[in-house]
N, C-alpha and C. Protein backbone atom coordinates (compact mmCIF):
# COMPACT_ATOMS: atom_id res chain seq x y z
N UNK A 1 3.27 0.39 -14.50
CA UNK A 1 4.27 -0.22 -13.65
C UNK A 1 5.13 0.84 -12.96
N UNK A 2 5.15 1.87 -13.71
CA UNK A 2 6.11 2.55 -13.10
C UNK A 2 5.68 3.61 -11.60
N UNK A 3 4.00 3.56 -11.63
CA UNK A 3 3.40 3.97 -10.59
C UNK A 3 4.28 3.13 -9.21
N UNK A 4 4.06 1.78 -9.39
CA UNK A 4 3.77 0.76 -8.01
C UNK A 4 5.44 0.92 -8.05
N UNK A 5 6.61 0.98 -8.88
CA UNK A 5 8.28 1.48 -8.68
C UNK A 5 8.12 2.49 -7.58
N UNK A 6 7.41 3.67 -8.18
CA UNK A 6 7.44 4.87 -7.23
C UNK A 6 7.06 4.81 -5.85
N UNK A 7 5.52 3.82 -5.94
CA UNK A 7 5.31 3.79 -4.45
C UNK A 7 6.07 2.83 -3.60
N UNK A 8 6.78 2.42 -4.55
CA UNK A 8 7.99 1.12 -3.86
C UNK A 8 8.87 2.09 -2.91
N UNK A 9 9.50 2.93 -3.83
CA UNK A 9 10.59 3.63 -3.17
C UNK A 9 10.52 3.91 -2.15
N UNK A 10 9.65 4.25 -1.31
CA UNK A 10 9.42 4.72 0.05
C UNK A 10 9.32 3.56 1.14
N UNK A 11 10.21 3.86 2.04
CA UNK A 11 10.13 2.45 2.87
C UNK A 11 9.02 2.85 3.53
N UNK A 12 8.31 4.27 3.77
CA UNK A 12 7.44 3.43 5.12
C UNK A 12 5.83 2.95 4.04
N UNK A 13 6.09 3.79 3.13
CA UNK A 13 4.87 2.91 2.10
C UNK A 13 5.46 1.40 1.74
N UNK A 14 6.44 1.25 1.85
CA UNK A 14 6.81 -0.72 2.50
C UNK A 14 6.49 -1.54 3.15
N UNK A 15 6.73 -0.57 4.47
CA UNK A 15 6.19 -0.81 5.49
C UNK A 15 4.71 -0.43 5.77
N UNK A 16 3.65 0.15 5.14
CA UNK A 16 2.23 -0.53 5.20
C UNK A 16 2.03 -1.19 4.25
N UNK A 17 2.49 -1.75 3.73
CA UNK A 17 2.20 -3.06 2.68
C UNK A 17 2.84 -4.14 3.41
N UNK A 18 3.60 -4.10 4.04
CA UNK A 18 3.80 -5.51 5.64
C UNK A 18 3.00 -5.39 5.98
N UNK A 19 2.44 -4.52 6.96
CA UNK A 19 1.12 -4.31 8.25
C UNK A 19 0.36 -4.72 7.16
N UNK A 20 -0.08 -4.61 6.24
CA UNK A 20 -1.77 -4.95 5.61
C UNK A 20 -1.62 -6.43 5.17
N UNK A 21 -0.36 -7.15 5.10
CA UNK A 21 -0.21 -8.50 4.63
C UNK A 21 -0.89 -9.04 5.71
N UNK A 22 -0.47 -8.59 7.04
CA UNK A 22 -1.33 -10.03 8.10
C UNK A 22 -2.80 -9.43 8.58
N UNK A 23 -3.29 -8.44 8.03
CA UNK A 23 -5.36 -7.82 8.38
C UNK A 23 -5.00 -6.71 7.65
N UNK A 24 -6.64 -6.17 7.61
CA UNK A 24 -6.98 -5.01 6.82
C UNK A 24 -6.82 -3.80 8.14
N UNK A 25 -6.52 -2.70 7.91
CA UNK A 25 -6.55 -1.74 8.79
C UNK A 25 -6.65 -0.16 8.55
N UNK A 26 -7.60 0.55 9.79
CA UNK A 26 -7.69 1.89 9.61
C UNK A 26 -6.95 2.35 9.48
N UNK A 27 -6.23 3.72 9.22
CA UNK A 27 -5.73 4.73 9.47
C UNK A 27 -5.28 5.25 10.60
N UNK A 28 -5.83 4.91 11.67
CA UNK A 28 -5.59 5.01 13.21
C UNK A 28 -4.91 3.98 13.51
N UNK A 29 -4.98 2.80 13.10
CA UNK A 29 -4.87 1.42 13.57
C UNK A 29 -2.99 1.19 12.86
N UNK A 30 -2.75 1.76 11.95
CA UNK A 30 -1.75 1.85 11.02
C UNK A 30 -0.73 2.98 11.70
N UNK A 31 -1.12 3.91 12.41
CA UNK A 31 -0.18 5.45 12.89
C UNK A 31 0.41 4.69 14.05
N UNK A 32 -0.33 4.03 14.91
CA UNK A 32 0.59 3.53 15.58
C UNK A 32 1.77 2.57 15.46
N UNK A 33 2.30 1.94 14.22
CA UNK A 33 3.43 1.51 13.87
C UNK A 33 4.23 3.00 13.33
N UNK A 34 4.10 4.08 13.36
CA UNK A 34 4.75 4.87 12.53
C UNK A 34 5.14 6.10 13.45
N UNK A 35 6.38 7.10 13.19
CA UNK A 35 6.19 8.63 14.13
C UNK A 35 6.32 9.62 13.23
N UNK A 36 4.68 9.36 12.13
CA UNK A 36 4.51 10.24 11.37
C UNK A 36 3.37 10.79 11.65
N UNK A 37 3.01 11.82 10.92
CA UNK A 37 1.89 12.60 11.62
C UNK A 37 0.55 11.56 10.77
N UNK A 38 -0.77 11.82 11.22
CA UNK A 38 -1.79 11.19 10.33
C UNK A 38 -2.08 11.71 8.68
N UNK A 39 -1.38 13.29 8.35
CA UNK A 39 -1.23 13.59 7.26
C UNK A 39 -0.80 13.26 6.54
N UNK A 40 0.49 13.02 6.66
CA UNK A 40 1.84 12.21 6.06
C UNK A 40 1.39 10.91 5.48
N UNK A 41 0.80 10.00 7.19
CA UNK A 41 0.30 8.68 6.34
C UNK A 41 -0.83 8.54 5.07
N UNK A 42 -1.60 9.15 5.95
CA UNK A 42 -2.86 9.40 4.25
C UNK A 42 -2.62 9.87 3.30
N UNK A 43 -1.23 10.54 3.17
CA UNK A 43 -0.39 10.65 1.98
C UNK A 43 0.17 9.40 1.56
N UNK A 44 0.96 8.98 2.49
CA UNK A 44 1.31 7.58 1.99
C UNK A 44 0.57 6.58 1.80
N UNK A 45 -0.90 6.60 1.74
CA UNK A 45 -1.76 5.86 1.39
C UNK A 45 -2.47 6.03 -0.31
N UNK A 46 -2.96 7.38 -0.08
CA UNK A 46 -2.84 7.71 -1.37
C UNK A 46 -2.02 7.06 -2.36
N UNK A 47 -0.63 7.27 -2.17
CA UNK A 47 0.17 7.43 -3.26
C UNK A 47 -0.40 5.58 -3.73
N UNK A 48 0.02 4.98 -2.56
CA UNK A 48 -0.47 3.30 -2.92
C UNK A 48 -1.72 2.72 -3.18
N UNK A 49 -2.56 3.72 -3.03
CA UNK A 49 -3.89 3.48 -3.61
C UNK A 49 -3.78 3.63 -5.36
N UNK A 50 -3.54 4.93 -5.33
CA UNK A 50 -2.97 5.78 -6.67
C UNK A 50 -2.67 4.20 -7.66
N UNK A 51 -1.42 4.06 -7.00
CA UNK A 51 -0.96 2.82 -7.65
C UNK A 51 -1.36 1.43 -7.62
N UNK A 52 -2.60 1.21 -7.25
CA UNK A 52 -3.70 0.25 -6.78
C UNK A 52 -2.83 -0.78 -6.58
N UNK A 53 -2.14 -0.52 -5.56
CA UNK A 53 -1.38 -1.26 -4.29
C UNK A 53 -2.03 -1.88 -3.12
N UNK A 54 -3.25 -0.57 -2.95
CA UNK A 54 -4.01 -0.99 -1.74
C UNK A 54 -5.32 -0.59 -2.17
N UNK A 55 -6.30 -1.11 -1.56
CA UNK A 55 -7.95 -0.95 -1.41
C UNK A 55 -8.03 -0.27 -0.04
N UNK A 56 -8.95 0.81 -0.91
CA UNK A 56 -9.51 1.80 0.55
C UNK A 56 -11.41 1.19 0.37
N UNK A 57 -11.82 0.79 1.59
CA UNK A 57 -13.07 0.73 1.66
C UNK A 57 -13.95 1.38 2.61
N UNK A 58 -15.00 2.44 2.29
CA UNK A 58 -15.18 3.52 3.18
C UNK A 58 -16.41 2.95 3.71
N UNK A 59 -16.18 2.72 4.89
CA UNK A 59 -17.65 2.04 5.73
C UNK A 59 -17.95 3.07 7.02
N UNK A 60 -19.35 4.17 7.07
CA UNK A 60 -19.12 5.10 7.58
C UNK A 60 -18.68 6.42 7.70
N UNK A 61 -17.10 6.75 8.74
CA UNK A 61 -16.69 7.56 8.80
C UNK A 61 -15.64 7.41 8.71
N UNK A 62 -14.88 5.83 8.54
CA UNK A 62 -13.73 5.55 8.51
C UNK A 62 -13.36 4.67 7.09
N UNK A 63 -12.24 4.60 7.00
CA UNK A 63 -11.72 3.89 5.51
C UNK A 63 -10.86 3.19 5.86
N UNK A 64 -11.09 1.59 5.58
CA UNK A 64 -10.38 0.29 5.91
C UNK A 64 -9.57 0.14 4.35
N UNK A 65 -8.08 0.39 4.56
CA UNK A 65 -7.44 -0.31 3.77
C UNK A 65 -6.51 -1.76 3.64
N UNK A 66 -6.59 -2.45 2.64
CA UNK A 66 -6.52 -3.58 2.40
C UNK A 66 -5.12 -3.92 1.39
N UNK A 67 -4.75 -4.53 1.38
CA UNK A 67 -3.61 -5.26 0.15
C UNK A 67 -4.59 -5.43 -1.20
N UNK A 68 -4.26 -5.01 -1.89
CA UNK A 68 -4.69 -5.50 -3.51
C UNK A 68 -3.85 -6.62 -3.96
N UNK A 69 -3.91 -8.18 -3.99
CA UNK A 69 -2.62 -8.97 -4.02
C UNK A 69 -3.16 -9.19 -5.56
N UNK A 70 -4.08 -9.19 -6.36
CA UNK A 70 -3.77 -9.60 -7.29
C UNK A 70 -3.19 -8.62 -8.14
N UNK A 71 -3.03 -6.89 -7.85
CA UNK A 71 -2.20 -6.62 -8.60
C UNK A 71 -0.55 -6.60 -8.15
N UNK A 72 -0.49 -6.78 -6.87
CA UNK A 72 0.80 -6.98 -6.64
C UNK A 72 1.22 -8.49 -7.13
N UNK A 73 0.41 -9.70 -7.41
CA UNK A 73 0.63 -10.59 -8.60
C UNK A 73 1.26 -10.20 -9.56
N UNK A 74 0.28 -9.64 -10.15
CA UNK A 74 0.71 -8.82 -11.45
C UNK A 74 1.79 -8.64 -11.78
N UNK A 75 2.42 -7.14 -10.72
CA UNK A 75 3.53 -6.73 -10.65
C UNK A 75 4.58 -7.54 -10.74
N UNK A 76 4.76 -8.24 -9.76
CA UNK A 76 5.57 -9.75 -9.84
C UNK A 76 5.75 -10.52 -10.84
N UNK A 77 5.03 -10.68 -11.05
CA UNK A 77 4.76 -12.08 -12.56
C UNK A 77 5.55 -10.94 -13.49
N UNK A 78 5.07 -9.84 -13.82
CA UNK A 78 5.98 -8.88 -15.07
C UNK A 78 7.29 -8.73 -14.62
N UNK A 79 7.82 -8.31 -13.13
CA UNK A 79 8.77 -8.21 -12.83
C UNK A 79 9.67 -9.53 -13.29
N UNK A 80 9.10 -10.29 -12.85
CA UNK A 80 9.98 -11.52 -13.33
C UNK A 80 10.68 -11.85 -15.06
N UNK A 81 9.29 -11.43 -15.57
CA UNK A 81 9.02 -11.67 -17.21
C UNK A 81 10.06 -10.87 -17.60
N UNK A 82 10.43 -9.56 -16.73
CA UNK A 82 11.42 -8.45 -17.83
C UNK A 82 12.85 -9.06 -17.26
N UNK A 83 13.06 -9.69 -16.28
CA UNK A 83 14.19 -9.76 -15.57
C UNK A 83 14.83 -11.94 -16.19
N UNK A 84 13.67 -12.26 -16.44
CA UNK A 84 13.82 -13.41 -17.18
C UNK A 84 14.81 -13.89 -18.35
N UNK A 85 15.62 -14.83 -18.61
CA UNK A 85 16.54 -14.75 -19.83
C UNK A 85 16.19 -15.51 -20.93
């Protein structure tokens, strides 16, 4: 849990976990919401992969990432459970 905290902290790793709620998207397709370099983001992808936040699926030469919602379920449902009285 304390992975998906960490990749919380970062708003713009926030902000691609919005963009991937409404389609799946490249890496290219994703830089243009952002004025970060393409390094930076595939860092910030990483880290939310890391924390199987997101699905990378490599078709080719490119890698479509996706929302993982059932562990952000997860996350939720525990979040609740510890915060519960």
């Amino acid at each position: 849990m304390n992975k998906v905290f960490k990749a919380l902290a970062d708003p713009n790793r926030r902000q691609i976990l919005d963009l991937l709620k409404t389609k799946d998207m490249h890496v290219n397709e994703l830089l243009k919401y952002f004025s970060i370099t393409q390094a930076s983001l595939s860092h910030h992808l990483e880290i939310l992969r890391s924390a199987d936040l997101v699905i990378a699926e490599k078709k080719g030469q490119f890698v479509r990432y996706s929302l993982n919602t059932s562990v952000i379920e997860s996350f939720l449902g525990a979040l609740y459970t510890m915060f519960q009285k």
